[in-house]
Protein backbone atom coordinates (compact mmCIF):
# COMPACT_ATOMS: atom_id res chain seq x y z
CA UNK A 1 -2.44 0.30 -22.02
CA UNK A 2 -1.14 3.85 -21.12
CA UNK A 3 -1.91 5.02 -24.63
CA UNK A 4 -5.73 5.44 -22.80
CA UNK A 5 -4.88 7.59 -19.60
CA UNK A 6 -0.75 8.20 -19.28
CA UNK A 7 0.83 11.38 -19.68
CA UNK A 8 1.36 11.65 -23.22
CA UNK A 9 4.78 12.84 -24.56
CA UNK A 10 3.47 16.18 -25.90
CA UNK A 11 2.10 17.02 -22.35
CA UNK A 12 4.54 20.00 -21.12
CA UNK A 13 4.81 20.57 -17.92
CA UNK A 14 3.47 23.45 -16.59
CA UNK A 15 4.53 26.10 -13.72
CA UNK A 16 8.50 25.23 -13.64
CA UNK A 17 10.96 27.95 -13.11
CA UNK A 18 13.18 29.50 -15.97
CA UNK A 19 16.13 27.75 -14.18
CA UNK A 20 17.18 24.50 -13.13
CA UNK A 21 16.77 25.83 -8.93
CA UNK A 22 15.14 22.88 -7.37
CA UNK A 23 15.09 20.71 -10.31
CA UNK A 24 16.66 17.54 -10.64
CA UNK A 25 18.63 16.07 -13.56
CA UNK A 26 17.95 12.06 -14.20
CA UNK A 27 20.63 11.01 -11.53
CA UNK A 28 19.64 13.02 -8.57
CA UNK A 29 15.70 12.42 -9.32
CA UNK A 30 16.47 8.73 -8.67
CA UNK A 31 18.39 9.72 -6.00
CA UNK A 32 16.20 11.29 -4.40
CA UNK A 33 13.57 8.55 -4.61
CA UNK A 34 16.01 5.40 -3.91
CA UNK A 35 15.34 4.03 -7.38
CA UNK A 36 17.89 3.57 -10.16
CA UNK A 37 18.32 5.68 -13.35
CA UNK A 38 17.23 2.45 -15.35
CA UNK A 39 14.07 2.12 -13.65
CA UNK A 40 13.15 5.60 -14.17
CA UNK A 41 13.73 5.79 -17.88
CA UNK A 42 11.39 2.36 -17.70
CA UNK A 43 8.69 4.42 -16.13
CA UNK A 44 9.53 7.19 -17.90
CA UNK A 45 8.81 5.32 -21.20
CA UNK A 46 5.70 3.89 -19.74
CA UNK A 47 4.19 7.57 -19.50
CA UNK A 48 3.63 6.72 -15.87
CA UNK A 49 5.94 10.32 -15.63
CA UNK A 50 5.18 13.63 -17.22
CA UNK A 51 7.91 14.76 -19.75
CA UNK A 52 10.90 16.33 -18.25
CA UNK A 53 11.61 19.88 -19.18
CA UNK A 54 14.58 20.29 -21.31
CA UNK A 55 17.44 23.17 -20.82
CA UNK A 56 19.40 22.33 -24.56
CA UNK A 57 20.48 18.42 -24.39
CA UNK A 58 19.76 18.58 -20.45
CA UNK A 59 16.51 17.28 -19.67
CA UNK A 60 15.19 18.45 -16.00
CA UNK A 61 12.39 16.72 -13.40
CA UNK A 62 10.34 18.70 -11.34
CA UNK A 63 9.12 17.64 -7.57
CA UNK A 64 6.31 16.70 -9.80
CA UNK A 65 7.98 13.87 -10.93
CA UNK A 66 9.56 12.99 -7.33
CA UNK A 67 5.94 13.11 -6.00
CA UNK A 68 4.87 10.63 -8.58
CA UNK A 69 8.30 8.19 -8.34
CA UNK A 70 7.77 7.90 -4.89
CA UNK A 71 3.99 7.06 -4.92
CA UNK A 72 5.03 4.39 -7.50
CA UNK A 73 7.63 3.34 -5.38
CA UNK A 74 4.62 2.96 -2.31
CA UNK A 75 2.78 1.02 -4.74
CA UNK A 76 5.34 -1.08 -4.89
CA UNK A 77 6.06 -2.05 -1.29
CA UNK A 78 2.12 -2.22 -1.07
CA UNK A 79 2.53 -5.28 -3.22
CA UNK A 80 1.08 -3.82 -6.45
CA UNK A 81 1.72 -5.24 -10.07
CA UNK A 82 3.15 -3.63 -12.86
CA UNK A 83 -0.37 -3.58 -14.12
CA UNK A 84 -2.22 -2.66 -10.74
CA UNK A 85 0.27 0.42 -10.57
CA UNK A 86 -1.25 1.67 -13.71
CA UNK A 87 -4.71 1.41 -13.29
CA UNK A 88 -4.20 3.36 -9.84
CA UNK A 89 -2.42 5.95 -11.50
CA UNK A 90 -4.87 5.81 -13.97
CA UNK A 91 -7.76 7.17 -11.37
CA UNK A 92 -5.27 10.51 -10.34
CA UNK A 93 -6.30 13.53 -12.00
CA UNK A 94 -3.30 14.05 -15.13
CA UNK A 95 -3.04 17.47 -13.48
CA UNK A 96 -2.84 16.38 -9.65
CA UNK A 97 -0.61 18.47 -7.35
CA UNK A 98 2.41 17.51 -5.86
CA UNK A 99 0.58 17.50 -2.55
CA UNK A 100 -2.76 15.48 -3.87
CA UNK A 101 0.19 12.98 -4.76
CA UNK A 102 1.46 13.05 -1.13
CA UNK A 103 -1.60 12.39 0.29
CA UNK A 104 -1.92 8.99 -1.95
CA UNK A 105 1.08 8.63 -0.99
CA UNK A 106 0.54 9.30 3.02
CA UNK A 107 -2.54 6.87 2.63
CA UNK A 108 -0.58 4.20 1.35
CA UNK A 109 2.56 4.28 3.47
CA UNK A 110 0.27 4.55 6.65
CA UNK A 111 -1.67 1.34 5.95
CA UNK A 112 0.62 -0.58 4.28
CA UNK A 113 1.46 -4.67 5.97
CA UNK A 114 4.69 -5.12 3.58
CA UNK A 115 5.71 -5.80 0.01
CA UNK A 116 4.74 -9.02 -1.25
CA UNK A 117 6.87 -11.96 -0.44
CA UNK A 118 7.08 -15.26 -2.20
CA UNK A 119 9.25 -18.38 -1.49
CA UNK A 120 10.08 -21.38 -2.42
CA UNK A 121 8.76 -24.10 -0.57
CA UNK A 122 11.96 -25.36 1.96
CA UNK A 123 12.00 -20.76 2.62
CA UNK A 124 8.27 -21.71 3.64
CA UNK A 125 9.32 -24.27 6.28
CA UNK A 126 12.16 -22.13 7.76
CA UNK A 127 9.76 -19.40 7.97
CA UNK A 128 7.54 -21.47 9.72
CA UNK A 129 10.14 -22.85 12.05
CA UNK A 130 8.90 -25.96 11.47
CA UNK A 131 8.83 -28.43 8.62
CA UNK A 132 5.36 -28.33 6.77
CA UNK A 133 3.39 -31.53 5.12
CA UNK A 134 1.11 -31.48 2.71
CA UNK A 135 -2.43 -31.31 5.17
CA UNK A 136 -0.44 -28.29 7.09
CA UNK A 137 -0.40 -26.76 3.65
CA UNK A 138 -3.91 -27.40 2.91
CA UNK A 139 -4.64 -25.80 6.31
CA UNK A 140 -3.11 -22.77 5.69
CA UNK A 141 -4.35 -22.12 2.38
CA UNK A 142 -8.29 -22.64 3.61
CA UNK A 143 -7.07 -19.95 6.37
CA UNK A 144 -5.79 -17.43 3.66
CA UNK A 145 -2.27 -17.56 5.65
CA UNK A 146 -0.86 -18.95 2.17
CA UNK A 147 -1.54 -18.66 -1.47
CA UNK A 148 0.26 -20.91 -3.69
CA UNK A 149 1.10 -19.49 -7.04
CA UNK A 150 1.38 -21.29 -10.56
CA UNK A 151 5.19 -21.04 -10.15
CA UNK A 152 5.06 -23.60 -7.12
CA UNK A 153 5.98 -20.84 -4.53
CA UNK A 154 3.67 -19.25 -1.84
CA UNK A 155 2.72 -15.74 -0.99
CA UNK A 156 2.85 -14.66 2.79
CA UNK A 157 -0.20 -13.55 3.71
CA UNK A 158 -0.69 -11.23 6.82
CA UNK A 159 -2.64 -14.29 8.49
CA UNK A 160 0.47 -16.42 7.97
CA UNK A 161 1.63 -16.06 11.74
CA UNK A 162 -1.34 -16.27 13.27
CA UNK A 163 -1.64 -19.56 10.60
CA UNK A 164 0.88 -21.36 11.58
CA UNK A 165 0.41 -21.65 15.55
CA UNK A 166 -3.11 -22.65 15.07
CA UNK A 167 -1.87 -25.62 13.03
CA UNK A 168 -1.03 -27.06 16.79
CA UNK A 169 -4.30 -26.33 18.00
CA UNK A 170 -7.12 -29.36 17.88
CA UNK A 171 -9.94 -27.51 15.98
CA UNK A 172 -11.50 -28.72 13.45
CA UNK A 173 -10.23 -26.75 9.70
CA UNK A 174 -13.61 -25.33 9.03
CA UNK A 175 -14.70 -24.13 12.13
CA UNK A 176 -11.19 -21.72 11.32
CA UNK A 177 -12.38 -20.92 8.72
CA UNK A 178 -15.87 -19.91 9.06
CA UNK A 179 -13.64 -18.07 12.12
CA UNK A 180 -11.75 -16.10 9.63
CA UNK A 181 -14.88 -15.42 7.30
CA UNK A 182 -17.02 -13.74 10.24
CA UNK A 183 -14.16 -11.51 11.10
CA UNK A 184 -12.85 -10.47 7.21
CA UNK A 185 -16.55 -9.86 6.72
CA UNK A 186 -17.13 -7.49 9.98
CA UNK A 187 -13.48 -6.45 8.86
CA UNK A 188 -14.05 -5.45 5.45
CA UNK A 189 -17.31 -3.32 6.56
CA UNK A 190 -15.60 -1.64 9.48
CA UNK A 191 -12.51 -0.17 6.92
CA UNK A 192 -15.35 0.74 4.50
CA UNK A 193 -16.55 3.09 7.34
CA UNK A 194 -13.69 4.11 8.39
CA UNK A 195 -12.36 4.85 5.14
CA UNK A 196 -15.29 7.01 4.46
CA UNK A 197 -15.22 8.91 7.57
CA UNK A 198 -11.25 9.29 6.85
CA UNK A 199 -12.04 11.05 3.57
CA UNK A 200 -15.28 12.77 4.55
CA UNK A 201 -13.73 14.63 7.96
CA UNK A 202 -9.82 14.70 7.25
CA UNK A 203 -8.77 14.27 3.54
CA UNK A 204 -11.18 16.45 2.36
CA UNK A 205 -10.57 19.78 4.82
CA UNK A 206 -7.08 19.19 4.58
CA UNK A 207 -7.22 19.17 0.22
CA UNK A 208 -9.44 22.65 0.32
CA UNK A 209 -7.12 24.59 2.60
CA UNK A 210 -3.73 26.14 1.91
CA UNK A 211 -0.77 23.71 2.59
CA UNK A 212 2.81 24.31 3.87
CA UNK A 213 5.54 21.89 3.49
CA UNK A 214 5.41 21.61 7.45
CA UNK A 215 1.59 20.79 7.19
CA UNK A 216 2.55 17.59 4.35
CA UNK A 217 4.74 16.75 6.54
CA UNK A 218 2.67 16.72 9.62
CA UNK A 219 -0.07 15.55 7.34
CA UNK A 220 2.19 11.90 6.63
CA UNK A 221 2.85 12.06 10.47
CA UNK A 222 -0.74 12.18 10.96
CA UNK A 223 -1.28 9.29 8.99
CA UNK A 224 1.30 6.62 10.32
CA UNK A 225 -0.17 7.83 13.78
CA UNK A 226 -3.83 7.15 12.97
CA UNK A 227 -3.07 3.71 11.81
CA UNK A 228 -1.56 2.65 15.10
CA UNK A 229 -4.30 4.44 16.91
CA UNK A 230 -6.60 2.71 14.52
CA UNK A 231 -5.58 -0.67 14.89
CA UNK A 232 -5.26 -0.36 18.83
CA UNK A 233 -8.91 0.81 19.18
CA UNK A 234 -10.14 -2.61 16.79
CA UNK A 235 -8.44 -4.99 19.08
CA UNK A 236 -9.79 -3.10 21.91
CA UNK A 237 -12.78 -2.62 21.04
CA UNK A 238 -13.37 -6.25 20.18
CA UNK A 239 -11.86 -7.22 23.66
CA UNK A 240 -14.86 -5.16 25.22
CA UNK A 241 -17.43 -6.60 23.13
CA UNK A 242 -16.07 -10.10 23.77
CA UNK A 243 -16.12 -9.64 27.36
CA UNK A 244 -19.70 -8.50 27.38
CA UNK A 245 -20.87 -11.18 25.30
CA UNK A 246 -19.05 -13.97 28.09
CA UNK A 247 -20.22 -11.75 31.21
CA UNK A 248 -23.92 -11.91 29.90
CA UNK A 249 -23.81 -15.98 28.95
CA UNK A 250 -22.43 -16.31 32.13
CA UNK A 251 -25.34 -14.49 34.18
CA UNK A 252 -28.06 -16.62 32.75
């Protein structure tokens, strides 16, 4: 699969120094990004990383390569596959800068819920503080709180919490779930918009102007901030709406 749009071994890496200042040697590069040296040989072989530069039997990585370790390593704790991890590198330019790789990065790490978690199905119940049947099960799956996979465990989703305390509540299963449809729907259109407006009035002037490593890292700050901010102006927005909506029913 990376035969088609991975870094190919004859790629040499361009704009490193003479000498091995601010280079890293295979040990310190996974370090430096909290992975081991096995798993970034793996990658290495993948060509999901450029070739390192090579000072006699020494080879050297670049913050190039850091850059691109520790967007994999975001991918990761966004809960992306093996496979899913490649086709996202796939879409960065082969030449992109160590900063166009922070940004991804900054993007990621902002938005990002939690790595994936699976369990078995007694870890379910003690998650759930309570011991689950088969219809609680059912009801949590047609809420998208669960997913069972092939392997007989389940995936937390992000709805799990709110999942489980409706499971006390006497509502009927598919009014919840027409519930949950309206609001992924609204959901889904409201991040398209403000994904756009993200990109259109702050990714893009921040890409076309000179950076300093102060304004990356402000940049990242920026980020984490904006998703709190964010998610604090949903819920109260929809608070104001809902209040509307029951003040006007209620002067009829």
């Amino acid at each position: 699969m990376c035969q088609f749009y991975c870094y190919s071994p004859t790629v040499p890496v361009a704009d490193l120094p003479s000498d091995t200042e601010g280079l890293y040697t295979v040990d310190e590069l996974a370090a430096a990004t909290g992975m081991t040296v096995r798993t970034t040989r793996y990658y290495a072989g993948l060509g999901l990383l450029p070739p390192p530069t090579r000072r006699g039997r020494m080879a050297y990585y670049s913050a190039l390569h850091r850059a691109r370790l520790e967007l994999i390593r975001a991918l990761q704790d966004h809960g992306f596959t093996l496979a899913a991890i490649e086709k996202y590198l796939a879409r960065i330019p082969v030449h992109a800068s160590v900063e166009d790789l922070a940004v991804q990065r900054a993007m990621l790490t902002s938005w990002k819920t939690g790595g994936q978690e699976l369990v078995t199905r007694r870890q379910l119940d003690a998650k759930a503080g309570r011991r689950l049947d088969d219809e609680d099960l059912q009801r949590l799956a047609a809420t998208m709180a669960i997913e069972e996979h092939e392997d007989g465990r389940y995936e937390i989703l992000p709805a799990f919490d709110v999942g489980v305390q409706c499971l006390d509540l006497p509502i009927p299963v598919d009014s919840m779930v027409a519930a949950g449809e309206a609001i992924n729907r609204h959901m889904d259109e409201l991040a398209d918009e403000l994904t756009a407006v993200l990109k259109d009035r702050v990714l893009t002037p921040y890409l076309e102007s000179p950076k300093t490593e102060d304004d990356k890292a402000r940049f990242e700050q920026t980020m984490s901030k904006l998703r709190q901010l964010t998610l604090e102006a949903v819920v109260s927005g929809f608070q104001r709406a809902a209040n509307q909506v029951i003040t006007r029913s209620l002067s009829r």
